[in-house]
N, C-alpha and C. Protein backbone atom coordinates (compact mmCIF):
# COMPACT_ATOMS: atom_id res chain seq x y z
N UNK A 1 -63.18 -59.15 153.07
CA UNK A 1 -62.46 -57.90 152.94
C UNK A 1 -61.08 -58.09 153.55
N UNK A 2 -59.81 -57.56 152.82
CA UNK A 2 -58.25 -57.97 153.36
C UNK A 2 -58.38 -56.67 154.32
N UNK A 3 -58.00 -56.95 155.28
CA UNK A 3 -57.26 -56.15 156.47
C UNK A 3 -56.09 -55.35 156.17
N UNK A 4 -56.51 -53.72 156.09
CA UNK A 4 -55.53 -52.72 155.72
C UNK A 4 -54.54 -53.19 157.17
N UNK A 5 -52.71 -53.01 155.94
CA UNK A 5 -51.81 -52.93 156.64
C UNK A 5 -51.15 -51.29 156.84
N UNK A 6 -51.05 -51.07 157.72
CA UNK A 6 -49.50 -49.56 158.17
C UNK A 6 -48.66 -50.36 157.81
N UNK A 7 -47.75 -48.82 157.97
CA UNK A 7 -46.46 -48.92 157.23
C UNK A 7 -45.93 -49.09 158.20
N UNK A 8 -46.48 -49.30 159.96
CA UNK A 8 -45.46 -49.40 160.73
C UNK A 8 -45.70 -51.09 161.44
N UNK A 9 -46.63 -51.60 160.75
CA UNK A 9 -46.88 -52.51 161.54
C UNK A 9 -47.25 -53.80 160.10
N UNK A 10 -46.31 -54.61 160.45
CA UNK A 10 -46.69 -55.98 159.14
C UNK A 10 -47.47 -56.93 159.46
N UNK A 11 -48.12 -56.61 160.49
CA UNK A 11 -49.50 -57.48 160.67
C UNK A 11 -50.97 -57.21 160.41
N UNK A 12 -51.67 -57.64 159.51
CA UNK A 12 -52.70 -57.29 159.34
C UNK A 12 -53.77 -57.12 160.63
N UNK A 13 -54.60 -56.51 160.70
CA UNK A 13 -55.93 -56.53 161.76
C UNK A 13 -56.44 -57.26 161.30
N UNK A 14 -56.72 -58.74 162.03
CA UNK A 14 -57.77 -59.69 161.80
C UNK A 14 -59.09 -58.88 162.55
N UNK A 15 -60.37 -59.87 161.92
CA UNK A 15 -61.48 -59.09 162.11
C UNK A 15 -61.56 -59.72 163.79
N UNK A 16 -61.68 -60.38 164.85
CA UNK A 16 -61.23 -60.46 166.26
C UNK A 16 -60.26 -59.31 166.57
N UNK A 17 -59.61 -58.89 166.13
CA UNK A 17 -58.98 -58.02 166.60
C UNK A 17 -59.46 -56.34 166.84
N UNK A 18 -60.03 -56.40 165.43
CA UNK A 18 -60.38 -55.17 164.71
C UNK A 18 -61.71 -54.61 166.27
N UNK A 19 -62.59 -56.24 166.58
CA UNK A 19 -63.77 -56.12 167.37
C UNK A 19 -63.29 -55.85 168.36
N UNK A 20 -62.26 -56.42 168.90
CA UNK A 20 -61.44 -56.07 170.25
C UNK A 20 -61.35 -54.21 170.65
N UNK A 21 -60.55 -53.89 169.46
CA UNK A 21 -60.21 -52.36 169.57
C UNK A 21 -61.47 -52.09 169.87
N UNK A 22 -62.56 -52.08 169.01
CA UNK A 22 -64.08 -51.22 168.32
C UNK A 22 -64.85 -51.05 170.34
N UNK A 23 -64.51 -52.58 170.59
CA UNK A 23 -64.92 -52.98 172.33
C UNK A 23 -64.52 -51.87 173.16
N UNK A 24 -63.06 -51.73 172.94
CA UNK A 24 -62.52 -51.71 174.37
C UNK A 24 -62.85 -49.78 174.08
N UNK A 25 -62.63 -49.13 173.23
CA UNK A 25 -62.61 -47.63 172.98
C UNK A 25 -63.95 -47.05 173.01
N UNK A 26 -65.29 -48.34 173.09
CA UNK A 26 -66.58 -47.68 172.87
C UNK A 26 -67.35 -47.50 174.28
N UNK A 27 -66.43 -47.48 175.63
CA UNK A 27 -66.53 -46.95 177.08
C UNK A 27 -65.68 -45.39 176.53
N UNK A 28 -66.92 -44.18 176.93
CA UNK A 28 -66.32 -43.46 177.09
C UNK A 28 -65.18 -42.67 177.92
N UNK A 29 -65.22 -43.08 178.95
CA UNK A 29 -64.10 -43.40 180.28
C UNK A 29 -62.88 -43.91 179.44
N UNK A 30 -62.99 -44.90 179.22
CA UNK A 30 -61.80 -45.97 178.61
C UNK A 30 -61.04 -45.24 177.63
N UNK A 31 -62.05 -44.60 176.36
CA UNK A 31 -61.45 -43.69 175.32
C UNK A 31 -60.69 -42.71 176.12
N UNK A 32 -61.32 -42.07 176.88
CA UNK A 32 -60.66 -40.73 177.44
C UNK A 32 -59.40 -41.16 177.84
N UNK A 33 -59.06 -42.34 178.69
CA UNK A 33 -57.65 -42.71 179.36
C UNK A 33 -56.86 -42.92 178.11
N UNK A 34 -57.24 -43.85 176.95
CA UNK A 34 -56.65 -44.07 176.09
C UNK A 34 -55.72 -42.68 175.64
N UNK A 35 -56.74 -41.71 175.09
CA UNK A 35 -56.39 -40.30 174.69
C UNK A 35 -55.11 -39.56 175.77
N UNK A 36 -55.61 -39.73 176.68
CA UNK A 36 -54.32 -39.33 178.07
C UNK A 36 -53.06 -40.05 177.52
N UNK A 37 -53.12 -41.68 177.67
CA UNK A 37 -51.97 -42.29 177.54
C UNK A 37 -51.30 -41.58 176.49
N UNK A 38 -51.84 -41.60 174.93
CA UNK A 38 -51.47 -41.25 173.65
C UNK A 38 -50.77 -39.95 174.02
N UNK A 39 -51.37 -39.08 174.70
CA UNK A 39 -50.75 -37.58 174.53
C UNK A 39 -50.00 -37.27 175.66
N UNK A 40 -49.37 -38.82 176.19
CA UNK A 40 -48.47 -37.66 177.08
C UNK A 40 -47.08 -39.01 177.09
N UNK A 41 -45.98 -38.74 177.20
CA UNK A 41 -44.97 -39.48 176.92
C UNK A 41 -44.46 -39.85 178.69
N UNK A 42 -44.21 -41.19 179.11
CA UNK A 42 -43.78 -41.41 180.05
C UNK A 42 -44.91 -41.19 181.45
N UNK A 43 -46.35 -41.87 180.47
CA UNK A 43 -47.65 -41.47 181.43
C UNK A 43 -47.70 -42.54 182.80
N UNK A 44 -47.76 -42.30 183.73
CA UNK A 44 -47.81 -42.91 185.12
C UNK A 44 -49.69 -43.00 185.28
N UNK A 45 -49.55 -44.08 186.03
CA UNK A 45 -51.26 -44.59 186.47
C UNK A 45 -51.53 -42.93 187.24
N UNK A 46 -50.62 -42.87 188.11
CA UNK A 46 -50.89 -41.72 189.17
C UNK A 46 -51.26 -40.45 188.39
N UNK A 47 -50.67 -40.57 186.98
CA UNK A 47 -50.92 -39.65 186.01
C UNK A 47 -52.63 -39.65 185.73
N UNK A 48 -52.94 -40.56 185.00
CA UNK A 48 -53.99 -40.90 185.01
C UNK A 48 -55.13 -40.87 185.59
N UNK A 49 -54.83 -40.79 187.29
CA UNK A 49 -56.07 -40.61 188.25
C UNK A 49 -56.50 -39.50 188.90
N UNK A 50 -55.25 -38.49 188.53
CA UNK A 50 -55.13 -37.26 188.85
C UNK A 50 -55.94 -36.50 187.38
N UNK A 51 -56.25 -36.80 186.14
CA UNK A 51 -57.16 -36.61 185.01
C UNK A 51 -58.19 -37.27 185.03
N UNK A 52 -58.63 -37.98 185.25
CA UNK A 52 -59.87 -38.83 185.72
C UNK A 52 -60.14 -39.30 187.16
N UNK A 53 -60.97 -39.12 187.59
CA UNK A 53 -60.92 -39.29 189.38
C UNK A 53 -62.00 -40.42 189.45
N UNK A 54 -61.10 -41.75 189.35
CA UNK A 54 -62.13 -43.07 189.64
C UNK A 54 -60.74 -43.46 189.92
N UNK A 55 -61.52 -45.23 190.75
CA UNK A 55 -61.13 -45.76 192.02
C UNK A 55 -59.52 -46.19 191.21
N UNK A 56 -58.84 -46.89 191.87
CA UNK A 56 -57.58 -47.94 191.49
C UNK A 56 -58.14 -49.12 190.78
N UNK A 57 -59.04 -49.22 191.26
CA UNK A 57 -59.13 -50.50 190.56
C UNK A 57 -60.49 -50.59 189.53
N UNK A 58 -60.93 -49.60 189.01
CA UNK A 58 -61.59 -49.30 188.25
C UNK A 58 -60.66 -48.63 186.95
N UNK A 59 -59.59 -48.03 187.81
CA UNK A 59 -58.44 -47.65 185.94
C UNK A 59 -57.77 -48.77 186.10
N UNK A 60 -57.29 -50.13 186.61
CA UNK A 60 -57.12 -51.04 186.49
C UNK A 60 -57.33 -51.80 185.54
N UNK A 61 -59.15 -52.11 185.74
CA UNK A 61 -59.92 -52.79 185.05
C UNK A 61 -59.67 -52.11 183.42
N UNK A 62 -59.66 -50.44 183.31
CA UNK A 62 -59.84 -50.13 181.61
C UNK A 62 -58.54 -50.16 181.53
N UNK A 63 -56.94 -50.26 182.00
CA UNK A 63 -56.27 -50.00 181.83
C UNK A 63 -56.15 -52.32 180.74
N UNK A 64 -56.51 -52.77 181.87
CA UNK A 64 -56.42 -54.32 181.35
C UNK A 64 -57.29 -54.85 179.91
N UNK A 65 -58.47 -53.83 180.08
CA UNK A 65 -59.31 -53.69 178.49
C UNK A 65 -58.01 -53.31 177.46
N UNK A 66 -57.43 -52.19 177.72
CA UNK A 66 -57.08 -51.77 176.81
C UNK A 66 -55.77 -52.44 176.32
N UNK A 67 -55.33 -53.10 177.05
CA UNK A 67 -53.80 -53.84 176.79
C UNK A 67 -54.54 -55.19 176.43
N UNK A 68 -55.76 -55.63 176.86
CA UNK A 68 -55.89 -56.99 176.10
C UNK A 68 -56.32 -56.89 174.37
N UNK A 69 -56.80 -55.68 174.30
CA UNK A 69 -57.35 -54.77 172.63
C UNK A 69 -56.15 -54.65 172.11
N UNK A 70 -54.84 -54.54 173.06
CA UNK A 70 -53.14 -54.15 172.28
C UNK A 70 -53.34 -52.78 171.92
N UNK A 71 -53.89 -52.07 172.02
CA UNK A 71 -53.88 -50.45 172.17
C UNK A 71 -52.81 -50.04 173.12
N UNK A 72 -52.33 -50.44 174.11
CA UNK A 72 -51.82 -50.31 175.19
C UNK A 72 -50.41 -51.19 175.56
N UNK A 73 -48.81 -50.77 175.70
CA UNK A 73 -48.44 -52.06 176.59
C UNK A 73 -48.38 -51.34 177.77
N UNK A 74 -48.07 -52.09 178.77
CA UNK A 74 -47.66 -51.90 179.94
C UNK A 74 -46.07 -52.15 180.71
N UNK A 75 -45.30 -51.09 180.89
CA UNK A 75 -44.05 -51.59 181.37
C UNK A 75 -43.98 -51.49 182.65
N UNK A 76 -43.54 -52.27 183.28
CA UNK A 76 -42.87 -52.58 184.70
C UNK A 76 -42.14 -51.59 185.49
N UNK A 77 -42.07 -50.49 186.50
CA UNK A 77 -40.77 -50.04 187.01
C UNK A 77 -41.21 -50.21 188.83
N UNK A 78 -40.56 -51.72 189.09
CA UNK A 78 -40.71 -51.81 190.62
C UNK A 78 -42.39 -52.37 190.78
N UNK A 79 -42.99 -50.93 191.71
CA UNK A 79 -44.65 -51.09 191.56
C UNK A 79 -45.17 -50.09 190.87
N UNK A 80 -44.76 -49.75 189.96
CA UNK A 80 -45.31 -48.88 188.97
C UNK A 80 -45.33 -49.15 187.87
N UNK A 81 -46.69 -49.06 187.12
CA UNK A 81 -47.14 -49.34 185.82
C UNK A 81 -46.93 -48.18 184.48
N UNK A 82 -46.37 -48.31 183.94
CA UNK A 82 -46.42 -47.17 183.02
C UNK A 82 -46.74 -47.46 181.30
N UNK A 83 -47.99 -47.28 181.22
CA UNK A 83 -48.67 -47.56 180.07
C UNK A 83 -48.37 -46.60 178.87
N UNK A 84 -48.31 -47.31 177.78
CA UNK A 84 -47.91 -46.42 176.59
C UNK A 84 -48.24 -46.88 175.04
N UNK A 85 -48.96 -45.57 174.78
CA UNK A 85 -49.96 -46.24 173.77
C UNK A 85 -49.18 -46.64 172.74
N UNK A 86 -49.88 -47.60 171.65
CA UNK A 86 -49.19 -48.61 170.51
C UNK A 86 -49.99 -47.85 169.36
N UNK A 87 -49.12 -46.62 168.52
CA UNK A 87 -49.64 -46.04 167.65
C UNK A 87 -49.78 -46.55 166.52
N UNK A 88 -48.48 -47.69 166.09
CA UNK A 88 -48.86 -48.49 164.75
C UNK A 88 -49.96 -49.76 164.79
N UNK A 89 -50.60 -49.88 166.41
CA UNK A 89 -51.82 -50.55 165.90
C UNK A 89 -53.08 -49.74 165.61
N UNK A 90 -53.15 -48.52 166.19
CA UNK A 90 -54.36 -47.37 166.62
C UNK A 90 -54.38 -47.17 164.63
N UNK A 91 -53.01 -46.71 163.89
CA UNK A 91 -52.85 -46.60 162.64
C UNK A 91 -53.85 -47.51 161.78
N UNK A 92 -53.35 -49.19 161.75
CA UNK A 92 -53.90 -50.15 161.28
C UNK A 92 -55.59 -50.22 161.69
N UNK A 93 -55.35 -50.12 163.10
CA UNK A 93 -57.51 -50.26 163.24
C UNK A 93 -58.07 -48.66 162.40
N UNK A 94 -57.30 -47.47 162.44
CA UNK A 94 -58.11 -45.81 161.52
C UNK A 94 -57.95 -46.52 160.20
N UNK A 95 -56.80 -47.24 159.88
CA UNK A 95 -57.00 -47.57 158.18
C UNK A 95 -57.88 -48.76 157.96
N UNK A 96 -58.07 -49.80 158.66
CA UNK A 96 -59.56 -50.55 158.22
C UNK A 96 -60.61 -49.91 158.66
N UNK A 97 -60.77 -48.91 159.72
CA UNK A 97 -61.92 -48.42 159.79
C UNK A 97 -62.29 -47.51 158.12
N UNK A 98 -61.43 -47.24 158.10
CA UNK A 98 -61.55 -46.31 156.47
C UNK A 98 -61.91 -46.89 155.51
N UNK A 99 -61.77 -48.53 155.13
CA UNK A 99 -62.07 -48.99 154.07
C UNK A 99 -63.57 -49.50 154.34
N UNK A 100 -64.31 -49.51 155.59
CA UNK A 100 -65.67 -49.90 155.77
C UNK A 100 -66.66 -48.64 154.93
């Protein structure tokens, strides 16, 4: 089966990849942060723990799921992490999920 492409992204979802996403979003915890990141622009970890109340290093751990799935990057400011979701891959994994 060819790997549906978006219009925002010219890389197909290989099927490793596709399993990656399916992984990292099927912790319900993990989904929920994901959903946070997505809906809020300029989201801070501190953001994050103040909506979900688990340890540092437990949103760590889903924060590193989710950037190794590429759902997620992570930018740098000093010691602050500020994660921000990657909508033209979330696009590409809803459109091969659609052709299953």
């Amino acid at each position: 089966m060819e790997a549906g492409k978006s219009r925002n992204s010219s890389k197909p979802l290989t099927a490793a990849h596709f399993r990656a996403i399916h992984k990292a979003i099927s912790d319900p915890q993990r989904y929920q942060i994901l959903q946070l990141i997505a809906g809020k622009t300029g989201c801070t970890c501190a953001d994050l723990r103040e909506r979900c109340p688990i340890t540092p290093a437990t949103l760590s751990h889903h924060l590193k799921e989710l950037h190794s799935a590429g759902l997620i990057t992570i930018a740098r400011k000093g010691k602050f992490a500020l994660p921000s979701f990657r909508r033209e891959v979330w696009k590409t994994y809803l459109d091969r999920l659609a052709q299953l």
